[in-house]
Protein backbone atom coordinates (compact mmCIF):
# COMPACT_ATOMS: atom_id res chain seq x y z
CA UNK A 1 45.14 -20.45 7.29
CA UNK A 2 43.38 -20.59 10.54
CA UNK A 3 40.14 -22.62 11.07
CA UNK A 4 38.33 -19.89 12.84
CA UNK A 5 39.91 -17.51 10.01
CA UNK A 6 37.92 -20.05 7.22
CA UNK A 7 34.69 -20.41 9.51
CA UNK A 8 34.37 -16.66 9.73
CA UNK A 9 34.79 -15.91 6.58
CA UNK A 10 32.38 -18.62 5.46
CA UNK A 11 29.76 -17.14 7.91
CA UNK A 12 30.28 -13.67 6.89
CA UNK A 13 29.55 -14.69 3.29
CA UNK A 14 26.32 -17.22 4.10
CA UNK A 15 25.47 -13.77 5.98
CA UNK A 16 25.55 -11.20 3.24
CA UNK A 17 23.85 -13.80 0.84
CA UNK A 18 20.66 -14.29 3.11
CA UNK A 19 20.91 -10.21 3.33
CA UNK A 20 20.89 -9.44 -0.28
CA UNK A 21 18.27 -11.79 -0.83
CA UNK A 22 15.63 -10.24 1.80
CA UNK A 23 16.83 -6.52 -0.14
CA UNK A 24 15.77 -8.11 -3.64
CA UNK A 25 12.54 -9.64 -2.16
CA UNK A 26 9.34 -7.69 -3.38
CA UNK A 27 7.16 -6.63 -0.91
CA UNK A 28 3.58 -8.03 -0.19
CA UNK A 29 0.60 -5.43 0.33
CA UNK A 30 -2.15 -6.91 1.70
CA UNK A 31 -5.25 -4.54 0.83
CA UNK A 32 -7.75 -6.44 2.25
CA UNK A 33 -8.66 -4.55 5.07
CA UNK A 34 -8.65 -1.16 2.59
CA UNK A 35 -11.09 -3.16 -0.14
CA UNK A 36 -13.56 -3.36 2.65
CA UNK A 37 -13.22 0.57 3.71
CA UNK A 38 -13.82 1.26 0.77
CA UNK A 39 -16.74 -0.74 -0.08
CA UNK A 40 -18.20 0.83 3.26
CA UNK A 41 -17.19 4.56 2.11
CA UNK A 42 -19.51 3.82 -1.09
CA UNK A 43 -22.03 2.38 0.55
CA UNK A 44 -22.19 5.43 2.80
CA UNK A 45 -21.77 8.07 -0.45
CA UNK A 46 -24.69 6.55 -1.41
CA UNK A 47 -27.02 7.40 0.81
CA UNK A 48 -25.39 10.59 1.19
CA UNK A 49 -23.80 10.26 4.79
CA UNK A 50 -21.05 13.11 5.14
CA UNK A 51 -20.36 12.25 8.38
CA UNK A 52 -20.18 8.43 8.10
CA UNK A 53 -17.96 8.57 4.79
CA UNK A 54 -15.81 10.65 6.49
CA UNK A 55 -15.38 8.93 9.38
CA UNK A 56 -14.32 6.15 6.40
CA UNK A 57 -12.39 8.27 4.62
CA UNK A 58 -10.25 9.27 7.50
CA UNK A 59 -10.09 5.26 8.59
CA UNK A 60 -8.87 4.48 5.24
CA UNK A 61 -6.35 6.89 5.20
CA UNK A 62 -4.88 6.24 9.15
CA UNK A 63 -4.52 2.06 7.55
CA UNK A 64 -3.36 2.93 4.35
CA UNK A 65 -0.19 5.60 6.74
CA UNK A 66 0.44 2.37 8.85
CA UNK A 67 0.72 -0.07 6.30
CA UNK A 68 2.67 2.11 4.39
CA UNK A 69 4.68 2.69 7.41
CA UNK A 70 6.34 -0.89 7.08
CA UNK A 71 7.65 -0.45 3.92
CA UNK A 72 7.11 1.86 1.07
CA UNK A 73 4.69 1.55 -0.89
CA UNK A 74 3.76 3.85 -3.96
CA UNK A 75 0.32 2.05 -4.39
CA UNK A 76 -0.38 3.08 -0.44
CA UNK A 77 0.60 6.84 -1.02
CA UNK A 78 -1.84 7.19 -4.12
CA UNK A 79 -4.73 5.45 -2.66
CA UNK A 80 -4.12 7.31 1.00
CA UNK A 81 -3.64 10.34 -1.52
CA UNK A 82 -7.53 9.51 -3.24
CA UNK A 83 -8.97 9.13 0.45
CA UNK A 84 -7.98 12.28 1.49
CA UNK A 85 -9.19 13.66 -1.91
CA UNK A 86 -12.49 11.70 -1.25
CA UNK A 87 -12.81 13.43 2.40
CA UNK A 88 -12.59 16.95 0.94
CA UNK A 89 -15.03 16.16 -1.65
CA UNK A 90 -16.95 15.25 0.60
CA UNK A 91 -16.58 18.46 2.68
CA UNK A 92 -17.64 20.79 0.00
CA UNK A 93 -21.20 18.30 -0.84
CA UNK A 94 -19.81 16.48 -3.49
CA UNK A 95 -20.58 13.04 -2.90
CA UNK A 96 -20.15 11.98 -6.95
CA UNK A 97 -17.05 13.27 -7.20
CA UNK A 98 -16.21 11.54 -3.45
CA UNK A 99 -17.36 8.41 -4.88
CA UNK A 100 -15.30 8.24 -8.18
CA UNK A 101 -12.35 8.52 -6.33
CA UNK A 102 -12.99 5.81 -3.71
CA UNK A 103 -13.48 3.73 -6.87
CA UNK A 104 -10.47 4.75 -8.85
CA UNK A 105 -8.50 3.66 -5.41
CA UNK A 106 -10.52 0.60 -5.28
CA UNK A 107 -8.95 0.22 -8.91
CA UNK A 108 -5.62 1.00 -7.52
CA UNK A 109 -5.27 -1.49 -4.90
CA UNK A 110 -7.17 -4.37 -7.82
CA UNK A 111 -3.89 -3.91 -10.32
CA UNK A 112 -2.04 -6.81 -9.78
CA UNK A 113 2.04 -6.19 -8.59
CA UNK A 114 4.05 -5.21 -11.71
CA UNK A 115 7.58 -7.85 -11.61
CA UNK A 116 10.57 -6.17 -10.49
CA UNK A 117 13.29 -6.10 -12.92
CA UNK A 118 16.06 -4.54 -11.48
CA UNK A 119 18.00 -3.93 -14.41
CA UNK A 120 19.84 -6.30 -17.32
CA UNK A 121 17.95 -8.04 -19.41
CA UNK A 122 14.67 -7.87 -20.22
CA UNK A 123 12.98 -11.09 -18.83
């Protein structure tokens, strides 16, 4: 065999390796920047500021769309899903109901990352 023929085929394989292992990698979700949103979004339910909370809500819900824009995420969709929930509640006056789902994706984003097992056995 060729030299060239063995270096190829040795780079093609270090290649593929370093590619399946950035496929397998879990993804990190940083949810900082959401916490504090959300904290504000309370703070403004509870003194009963519509137009502040939404102005949160809607915030929340533009950095939850461009986070989950870089890769998806399913704990991005439901808490984007509970801000936009939040927002109408807020619409029609009801700020408890607004609130309690702010917190329930404040409880979202605080479960820590369930392991990835894809597939085999169970380890």
């Amino acid at each position: 065999m060729n030299f060239r023929n063995i270096l190829a085929a040795l780079m093609l394989s270090l290649f593929s390796l370093g590619v399946v292992h950035a496929a397998g990698s879990p993804m990190h979700e940083d949810f900082t920047q959401l916490l504090a949103i959300a904290d504000k979004a309370l703070e403004a339910g509870k003194q009963a500021d519509a137009t502040g909370f939404t102005t949160l809500a809607t915030e929340g819900v533009d950095v939850a769309k461009d986070q989950g824009n870089k890769g998806l995420s399913i704990t991005l969709q439901r808490v984007m899903g509970k801000f936009k929930q939040a927002k109408k509640a807020v619409k029609g006056g009801d700020f408890p109901a607004a609130m309690k789902l702010v917190e329930e994706a404040k409880a979202e984003m605080s479960k820590p990352a369930a392991k990835v097992n894809f597939g085999g056995g169970s380890e």
